[in-house]
C-alpha atoms as a PDB file:
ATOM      1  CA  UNK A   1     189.812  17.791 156.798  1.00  0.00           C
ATOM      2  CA  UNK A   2     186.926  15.727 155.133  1.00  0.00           C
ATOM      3  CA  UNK A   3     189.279  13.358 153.111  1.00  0.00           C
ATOM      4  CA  UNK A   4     192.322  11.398 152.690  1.00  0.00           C
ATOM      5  CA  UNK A   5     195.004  12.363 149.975  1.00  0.00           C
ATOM      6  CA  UNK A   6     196.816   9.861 148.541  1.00  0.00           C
ATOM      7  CA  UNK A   7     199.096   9.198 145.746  1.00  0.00           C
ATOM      8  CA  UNK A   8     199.423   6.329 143.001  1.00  0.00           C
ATOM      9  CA  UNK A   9     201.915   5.569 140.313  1.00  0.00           C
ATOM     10  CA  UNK A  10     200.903   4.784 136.859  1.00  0.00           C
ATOM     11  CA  UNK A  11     203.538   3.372 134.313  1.00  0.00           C
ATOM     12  CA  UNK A  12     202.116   3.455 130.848  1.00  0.00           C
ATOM     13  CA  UNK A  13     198.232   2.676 131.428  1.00  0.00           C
ATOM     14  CA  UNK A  14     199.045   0.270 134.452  1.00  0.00           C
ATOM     15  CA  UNK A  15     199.316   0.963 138.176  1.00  0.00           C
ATOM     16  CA  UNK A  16     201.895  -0.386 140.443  1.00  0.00           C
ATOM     17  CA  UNK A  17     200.328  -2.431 143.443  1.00  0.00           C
ATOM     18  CA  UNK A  18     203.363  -3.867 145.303  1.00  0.00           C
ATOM     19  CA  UNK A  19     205.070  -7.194 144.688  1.00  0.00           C
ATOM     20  CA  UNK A  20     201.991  -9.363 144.851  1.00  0.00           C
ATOM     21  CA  UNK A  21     202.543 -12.753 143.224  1.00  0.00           C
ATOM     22  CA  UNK A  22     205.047 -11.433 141.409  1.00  0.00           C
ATOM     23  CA  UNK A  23     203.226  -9.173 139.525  1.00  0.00           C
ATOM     24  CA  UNK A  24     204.242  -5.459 140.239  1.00  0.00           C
ATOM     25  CA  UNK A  25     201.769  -3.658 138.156  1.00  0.00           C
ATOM     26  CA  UNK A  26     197.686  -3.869 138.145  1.00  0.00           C
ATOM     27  CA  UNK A  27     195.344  -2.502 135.028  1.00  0.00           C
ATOM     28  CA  UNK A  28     192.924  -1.353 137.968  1.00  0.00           C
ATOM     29  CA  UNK A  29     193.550   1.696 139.533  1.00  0.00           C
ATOM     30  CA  UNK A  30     191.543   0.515 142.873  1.00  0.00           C
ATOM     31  CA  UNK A  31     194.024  -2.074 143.415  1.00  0.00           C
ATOM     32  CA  UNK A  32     196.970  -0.145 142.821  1.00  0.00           C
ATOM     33  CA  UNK A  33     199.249   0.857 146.047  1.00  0.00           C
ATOM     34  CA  UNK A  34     197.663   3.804 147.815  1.00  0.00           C
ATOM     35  CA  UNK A  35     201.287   6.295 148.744  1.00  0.00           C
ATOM     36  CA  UNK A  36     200.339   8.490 151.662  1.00  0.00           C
ATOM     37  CA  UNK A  37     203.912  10.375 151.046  1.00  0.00           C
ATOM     38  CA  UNK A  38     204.316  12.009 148.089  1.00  0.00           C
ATOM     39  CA  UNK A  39     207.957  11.973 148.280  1.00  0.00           C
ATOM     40  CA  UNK A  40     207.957   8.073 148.720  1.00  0.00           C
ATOM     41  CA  UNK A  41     205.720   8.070 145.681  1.00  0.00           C
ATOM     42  CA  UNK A  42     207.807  10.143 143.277  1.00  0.00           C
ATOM     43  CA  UNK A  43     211.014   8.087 144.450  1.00  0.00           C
ATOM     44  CA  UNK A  44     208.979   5.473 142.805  1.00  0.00           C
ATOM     45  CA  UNK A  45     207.914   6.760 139.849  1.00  0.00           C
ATOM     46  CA  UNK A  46     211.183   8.162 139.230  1.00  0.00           C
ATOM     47  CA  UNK A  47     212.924   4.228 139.469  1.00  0.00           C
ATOM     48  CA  UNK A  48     209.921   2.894 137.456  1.00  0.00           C
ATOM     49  CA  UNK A  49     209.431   5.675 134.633  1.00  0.00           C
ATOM     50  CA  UNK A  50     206.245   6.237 135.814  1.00  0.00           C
ATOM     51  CA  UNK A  51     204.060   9.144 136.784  1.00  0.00           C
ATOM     52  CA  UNK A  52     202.328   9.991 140.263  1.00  0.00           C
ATOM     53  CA  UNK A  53     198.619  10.888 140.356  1.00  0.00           C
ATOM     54  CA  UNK A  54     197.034  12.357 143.318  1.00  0.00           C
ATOM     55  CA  UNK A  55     193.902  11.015 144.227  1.00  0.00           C
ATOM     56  CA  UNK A  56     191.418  11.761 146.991  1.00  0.00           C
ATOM     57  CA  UNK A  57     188.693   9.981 149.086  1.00  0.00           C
ATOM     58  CA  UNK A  58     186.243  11.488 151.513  1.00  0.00           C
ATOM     59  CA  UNK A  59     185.686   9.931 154.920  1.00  0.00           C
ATOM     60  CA  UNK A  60     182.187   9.162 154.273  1.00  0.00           C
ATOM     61  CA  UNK A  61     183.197   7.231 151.236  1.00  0.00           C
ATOM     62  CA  UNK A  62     185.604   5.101 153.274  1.00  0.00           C
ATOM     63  CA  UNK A  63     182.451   4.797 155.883  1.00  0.00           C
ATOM     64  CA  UNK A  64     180.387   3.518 153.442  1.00  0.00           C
ATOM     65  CA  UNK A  65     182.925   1.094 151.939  1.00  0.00           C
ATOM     66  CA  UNK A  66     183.756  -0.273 155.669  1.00  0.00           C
ATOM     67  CA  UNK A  67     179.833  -0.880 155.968  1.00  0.00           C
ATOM     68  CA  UNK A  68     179.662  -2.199 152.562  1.00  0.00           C
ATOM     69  CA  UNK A  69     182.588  -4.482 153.465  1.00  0.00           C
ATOM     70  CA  UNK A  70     181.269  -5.508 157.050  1.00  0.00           C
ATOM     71  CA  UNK A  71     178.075  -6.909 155.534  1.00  0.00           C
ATOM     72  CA  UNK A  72     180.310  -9.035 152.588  1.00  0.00           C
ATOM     73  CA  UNK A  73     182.437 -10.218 155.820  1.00  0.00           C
ATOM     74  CA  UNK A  74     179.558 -11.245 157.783  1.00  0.00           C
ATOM     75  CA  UNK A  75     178.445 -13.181 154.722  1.00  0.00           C
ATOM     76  CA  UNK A  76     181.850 -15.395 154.344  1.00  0.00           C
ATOM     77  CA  UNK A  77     180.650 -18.719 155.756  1.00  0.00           C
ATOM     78  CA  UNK A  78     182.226 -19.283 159.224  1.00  0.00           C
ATOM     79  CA  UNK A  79     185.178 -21.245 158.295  1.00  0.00           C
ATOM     80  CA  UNK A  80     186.597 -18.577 155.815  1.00  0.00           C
ATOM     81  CA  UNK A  81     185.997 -15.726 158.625  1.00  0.00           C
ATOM     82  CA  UNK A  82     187.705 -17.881 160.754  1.00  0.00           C
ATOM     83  CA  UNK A  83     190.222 -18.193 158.568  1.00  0.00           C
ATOM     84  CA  UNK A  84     190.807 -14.701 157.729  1.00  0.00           C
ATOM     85  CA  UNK A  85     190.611 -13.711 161.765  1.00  0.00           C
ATOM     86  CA  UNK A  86     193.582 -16.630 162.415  1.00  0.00           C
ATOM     87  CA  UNK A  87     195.606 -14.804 159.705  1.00  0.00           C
ATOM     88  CA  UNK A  88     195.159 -11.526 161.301  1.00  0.00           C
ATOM     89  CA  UNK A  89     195.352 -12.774 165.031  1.00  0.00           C
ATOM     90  CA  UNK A  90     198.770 -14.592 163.524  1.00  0.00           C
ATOM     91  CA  UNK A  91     199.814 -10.870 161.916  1.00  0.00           C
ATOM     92  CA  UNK A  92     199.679  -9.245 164.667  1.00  0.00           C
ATOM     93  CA  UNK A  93     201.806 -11.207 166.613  1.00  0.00           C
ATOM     94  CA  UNK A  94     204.083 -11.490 164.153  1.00  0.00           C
ATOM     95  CA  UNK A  95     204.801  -7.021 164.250  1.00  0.00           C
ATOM     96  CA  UNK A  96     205.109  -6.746 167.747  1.00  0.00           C
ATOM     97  CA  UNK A  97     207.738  -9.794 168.486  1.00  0.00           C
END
């Protein structure tokens, strides 16, 4: 397999990302909420009147985006990285208690 399937759930010409502040739905399909279960997806849809798309990405496109990313990261200044790493450290700790 050289990609990833995935599924996303459009309602009218918007995208539903998750509850983030509030907001369920996105105009941008990149930040909508990637489904890896179709099944899971359609539930969706189905609740929301919506409509799942399937959508794939190849693992050398999510290479080059991790690369791409890695060299934004290392740009932060230090006390945002450090930031974001307490966050994750914090995360973590936080799924396996």
């Amino acid at each position: 397999m050289d990609s990833i399937r995935y599924y996303v759930v459009q309602v009218d010409d918007r995208y539903y990302q998750g509850e983030v502040d509030l907001q369920p739905f996105t105009d941008d399909e990149e930040q909508a909420f990637a489904f890896t279960d179709i099944v899971t997806a359609n539930e969706l849809a189905n609740k929301v009147n919506g409509i799942v798309l399937a959508r794939e990405v190849s693992y050398q496109e999510l290479e080059d985006f991790s690369a791409q990313y890695l060299v934004e990261y290392d740009a932060l200044p230090k006390e945002e990285r450090d930031t974001i790493e307490s966050f994750c450290r914090e995360l973590h700790l936080g799924i396996y208690e």
